[in-house]
N, C-alpha and C. Protein backbone atom coordinates (compact mmCIF):
# COMPACT_ATOMS: atom_id res chain seq x y z
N UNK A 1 -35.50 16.18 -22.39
CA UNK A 1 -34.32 16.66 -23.08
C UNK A 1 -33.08 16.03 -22.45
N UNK A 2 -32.16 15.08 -23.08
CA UNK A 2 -30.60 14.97 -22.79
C UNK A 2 -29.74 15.54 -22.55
N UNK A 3 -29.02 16.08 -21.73
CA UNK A 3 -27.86 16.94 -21.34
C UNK A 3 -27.00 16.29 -21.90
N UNK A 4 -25.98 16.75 -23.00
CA UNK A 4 -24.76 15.70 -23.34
C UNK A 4 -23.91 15.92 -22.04
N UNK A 5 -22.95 14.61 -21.96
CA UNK A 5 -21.80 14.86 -20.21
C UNK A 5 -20.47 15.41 -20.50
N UNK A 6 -20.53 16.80 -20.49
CA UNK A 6 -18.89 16.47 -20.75
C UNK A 6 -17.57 16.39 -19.56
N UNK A 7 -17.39 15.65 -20.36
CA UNK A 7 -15.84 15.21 -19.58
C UNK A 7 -15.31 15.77 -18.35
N UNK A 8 -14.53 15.29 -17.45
CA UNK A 8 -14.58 15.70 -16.39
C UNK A 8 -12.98 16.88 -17.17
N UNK A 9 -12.08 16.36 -17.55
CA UNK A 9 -10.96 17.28 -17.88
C UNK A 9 -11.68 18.35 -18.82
N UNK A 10 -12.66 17.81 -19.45
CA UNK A 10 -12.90 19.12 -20.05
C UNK A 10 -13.58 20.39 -19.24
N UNK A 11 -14.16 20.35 -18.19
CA UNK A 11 -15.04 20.95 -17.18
C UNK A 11 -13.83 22.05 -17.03
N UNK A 12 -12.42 21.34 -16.17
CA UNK A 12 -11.66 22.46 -15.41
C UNK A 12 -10.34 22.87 -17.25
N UNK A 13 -10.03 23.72 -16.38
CA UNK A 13 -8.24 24.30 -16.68
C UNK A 13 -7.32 23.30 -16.69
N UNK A 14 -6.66 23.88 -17.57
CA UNK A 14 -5.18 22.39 -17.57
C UNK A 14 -4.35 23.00 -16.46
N UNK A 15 -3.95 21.38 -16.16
CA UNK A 15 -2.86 21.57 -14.84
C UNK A 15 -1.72 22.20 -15.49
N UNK A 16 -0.85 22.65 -15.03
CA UNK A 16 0.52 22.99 -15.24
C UNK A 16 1.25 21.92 -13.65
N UNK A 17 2.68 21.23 -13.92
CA UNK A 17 3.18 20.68 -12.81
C UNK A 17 4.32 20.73 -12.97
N UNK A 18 5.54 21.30 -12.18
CA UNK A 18 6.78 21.16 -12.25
C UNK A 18 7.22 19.73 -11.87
N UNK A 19 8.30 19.24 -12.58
CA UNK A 19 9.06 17.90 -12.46
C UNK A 19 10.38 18.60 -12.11
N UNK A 20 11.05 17.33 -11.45
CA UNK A 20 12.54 17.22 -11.75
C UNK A 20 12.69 16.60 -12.78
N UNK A 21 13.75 16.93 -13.06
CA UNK A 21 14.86 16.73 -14.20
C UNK A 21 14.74 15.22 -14.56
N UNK A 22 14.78 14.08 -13.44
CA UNK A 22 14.36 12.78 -13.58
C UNK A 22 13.40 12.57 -13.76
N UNK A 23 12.57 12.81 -12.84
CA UNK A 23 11.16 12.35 -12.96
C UNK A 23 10.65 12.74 -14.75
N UNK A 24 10.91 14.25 -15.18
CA UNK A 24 10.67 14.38 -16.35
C UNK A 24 11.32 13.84 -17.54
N UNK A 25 12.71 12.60 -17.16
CA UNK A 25 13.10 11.55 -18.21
C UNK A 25 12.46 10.32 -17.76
N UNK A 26 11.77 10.55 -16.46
CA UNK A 26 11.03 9.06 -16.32
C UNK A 26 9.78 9.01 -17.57
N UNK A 27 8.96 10.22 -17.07
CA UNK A 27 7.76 10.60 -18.01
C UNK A 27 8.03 9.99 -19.29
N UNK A 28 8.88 10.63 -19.64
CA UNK A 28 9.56 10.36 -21.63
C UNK A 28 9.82 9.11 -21.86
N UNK A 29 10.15 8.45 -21.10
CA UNK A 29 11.09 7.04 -20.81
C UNK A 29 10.07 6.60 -21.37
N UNK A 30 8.54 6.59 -20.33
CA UNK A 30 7.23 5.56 -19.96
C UNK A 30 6.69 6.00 -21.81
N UNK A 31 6.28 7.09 -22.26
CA UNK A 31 6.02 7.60 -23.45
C UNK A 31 6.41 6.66 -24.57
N UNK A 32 7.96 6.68 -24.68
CA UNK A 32 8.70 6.13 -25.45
C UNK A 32 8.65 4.64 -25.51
N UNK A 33 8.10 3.96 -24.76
CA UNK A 33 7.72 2.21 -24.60
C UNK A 33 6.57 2.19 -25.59
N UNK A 34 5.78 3.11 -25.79
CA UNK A 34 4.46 3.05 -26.14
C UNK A 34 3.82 2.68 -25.46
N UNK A 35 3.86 2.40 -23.92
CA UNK A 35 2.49 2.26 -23.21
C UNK A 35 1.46 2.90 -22.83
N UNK A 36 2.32 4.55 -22.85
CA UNK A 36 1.40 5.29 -23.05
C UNK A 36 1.81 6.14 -24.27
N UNK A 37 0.66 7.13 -24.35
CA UNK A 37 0.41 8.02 -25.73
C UNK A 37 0.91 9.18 -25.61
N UNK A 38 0.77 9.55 -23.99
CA UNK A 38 1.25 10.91 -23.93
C UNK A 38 1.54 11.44 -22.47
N UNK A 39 2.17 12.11 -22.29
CA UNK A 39 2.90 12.58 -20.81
C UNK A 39 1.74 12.69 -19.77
N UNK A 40 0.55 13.16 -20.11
CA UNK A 40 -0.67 13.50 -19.24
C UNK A 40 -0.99 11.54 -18.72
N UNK A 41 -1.02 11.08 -20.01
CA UNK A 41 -1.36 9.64 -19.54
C UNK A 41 -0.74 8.81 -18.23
N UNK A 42 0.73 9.07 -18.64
CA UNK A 42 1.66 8.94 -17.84
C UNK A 42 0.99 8.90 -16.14
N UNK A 43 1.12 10.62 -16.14
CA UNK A 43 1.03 11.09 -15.03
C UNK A 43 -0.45 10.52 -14.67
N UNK A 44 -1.51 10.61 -14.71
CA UNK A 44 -2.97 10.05 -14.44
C UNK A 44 -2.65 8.71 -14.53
N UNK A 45 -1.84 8.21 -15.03
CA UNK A 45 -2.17 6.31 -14.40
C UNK A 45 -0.59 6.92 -13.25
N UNK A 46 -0.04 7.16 -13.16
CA UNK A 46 0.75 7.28 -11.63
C UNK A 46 -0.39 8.02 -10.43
N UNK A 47 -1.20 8.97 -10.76
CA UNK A 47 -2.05 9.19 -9.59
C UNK A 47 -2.72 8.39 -9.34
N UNK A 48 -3.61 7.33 -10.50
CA UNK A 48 -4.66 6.31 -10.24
C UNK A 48 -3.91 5.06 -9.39
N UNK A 49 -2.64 4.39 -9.78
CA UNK A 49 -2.32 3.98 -8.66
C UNK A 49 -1.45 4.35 -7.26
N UNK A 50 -1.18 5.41 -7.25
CA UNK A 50 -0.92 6.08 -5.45
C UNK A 50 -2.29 6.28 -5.24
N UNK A 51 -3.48 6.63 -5.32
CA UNK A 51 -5.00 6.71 -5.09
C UNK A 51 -5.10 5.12 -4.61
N UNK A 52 -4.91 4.29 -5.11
CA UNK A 52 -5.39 2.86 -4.88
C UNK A 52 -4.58 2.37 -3.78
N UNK A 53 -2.69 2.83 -3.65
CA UNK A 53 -1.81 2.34 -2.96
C UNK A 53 -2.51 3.36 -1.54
N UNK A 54 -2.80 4.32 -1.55
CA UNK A 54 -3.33 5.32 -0.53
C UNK A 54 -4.61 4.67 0.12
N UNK A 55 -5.74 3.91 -0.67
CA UNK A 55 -7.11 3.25 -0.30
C UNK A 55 -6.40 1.59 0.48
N UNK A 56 -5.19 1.32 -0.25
CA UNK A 56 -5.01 -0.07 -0.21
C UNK A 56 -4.22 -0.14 1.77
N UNK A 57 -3.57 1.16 1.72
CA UNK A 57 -2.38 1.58 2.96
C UNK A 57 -3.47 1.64 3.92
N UNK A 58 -4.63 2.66 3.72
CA UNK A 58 -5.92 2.19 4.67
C UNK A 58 -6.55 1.06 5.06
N UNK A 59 -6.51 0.58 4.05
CA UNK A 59 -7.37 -0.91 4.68
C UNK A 59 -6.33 -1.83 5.44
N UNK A 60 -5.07 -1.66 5.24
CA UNK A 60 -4.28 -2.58 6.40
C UNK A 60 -4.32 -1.73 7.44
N UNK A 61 -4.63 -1.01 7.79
CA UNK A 61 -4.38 0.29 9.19
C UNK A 61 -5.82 0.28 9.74
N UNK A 62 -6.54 -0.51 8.89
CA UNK A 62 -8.30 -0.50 9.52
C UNK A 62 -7.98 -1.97 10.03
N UNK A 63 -7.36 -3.06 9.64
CA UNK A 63 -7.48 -4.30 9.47
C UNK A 63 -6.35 -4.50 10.98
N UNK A 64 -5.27 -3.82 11.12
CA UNK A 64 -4.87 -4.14 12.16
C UNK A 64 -5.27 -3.28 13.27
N UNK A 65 -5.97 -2.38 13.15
CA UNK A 65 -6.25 -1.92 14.30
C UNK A 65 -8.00 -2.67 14.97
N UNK A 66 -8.57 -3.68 14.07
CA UNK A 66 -9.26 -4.67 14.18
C UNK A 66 -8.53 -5.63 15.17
N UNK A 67 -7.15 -5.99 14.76
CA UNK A 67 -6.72 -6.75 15.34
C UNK A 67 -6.09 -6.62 16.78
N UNK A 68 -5.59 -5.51 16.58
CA UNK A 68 -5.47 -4.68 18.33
C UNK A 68 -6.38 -4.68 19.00
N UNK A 69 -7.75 -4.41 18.24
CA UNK A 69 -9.24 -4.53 19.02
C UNK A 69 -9.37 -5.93 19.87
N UNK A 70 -9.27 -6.77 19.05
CA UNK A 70 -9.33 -8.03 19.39
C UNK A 70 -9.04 -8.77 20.41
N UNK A 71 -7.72 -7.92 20.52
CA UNK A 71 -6.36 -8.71 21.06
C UNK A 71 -6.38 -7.86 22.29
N UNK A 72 -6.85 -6.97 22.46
CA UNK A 72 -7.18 -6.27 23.57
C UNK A 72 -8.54 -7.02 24.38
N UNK A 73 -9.49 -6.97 24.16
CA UNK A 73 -10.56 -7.70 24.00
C UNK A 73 -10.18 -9.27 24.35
N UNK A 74 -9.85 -10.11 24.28
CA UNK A 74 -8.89 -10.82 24.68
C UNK A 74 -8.39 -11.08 25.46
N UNK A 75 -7.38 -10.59 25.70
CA UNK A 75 -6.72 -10.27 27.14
C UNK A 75 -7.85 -9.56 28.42
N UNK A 76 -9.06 -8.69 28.11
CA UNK A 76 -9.54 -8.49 28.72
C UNK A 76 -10.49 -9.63 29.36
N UNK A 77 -10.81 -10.20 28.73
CA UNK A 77 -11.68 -11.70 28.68
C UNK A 77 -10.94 -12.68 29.38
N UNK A 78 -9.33 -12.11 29.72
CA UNK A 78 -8.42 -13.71 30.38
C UNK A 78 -8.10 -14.67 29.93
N UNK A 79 -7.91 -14.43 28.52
CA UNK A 79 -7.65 -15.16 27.27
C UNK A 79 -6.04 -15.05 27.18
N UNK A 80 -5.65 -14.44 28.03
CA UNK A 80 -3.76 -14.18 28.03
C UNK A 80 -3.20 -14.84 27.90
N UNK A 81 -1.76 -14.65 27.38
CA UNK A 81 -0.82 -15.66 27.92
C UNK A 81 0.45 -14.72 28.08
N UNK A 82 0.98 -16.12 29.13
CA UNK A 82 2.46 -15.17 30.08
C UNK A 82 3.23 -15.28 28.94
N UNK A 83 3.68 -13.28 28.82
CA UNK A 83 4.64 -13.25 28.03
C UNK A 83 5.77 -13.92 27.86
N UNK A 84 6.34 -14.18 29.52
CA UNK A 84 7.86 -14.97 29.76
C UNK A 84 7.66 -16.63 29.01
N UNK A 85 6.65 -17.14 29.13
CA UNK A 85 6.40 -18.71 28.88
C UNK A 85 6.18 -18.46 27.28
N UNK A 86 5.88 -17.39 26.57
CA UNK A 86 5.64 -17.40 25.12
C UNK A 86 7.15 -17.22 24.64
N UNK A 87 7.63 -16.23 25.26
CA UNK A 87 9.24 -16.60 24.71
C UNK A 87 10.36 -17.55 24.48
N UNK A 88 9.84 -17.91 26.11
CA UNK A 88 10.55 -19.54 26.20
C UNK A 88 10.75 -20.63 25.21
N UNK A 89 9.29 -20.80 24.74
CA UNK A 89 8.96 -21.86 24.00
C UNK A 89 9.15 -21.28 22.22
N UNK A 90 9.61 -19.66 22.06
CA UNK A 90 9.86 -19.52 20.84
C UNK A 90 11.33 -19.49 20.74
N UNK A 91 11.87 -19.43 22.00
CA UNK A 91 13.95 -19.91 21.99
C UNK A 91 13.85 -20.99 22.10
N UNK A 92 12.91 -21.91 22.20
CA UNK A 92 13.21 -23.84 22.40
C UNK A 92 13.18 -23.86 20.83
N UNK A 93 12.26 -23.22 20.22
CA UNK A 93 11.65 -23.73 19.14
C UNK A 93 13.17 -23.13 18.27
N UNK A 94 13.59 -22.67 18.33
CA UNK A 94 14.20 -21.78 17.46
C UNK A 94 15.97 -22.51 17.59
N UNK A 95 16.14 -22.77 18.82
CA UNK A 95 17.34 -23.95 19.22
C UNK A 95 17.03 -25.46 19.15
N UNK A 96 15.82 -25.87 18.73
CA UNK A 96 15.62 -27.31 18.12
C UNK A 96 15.97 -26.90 16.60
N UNK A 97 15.32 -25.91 16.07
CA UNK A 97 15.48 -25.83 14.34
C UNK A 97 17.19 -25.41 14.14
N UNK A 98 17.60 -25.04 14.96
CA UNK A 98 19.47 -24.88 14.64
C UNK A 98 19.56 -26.01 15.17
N UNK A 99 19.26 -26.80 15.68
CA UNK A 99 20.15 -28.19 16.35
C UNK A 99 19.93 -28.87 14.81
N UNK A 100 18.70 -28.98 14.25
CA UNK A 100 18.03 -29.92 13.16
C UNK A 100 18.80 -29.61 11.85
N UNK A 101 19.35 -28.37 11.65
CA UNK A 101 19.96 -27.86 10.35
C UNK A 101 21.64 -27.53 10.60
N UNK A 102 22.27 -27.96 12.15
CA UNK A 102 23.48 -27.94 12.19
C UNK A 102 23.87 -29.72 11.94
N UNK A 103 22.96 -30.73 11.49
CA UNK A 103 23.26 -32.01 12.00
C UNK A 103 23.68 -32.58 10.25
């Protein structure tokens, strides 16, 4: 026997959500383009991408703390370099490129 699926909005209760005053002429605004059909639409493609911007904000916070790993790891290995001599050579570098673009 087949279970028909129903819908996940159909399962719960409708949301109720207070807006501001803007946000609820943004809603109308987005409506009124015709891109979307209806205020609910609206709002569900604004959660679907903060959901993605929220998955996307993770993976750079996994990706550099990879890189802290590393870089720790690294330096532990004696892979260093003297901070004072890395600066040096990024004020040479940086007073050759103003010498090159004042000429």
């Amino acid at each position: 026997m087949i279970k028909p699926t129903i819908p996940f909005f159909a399962r719960h209760a409708p949301m109720n959500v207070s807006l501001t005053p803007e946000l609820e002429q943004l809603v109308h605004q987005k409506v009124r383009t015709g891109r979307y059909t209806s205020a609910s639409e609206v709002i569900r493609e604004a959660l679907r991408l903060m959901e993605e911007r929220d998955q996307l904000d993770n993976w750079r916070k996994d990706e550099i703390r990879a890189q802290i790993a590393a870089g720790l790891a690294s330096l532990r290995a004696g892979k260093g370099a003297d901070g004072e001599a890395v600066f040096d050579r990024l004020e040479a570098e940086i007073d050759a490129d103003e010498q090159r673009g004042a000429r």
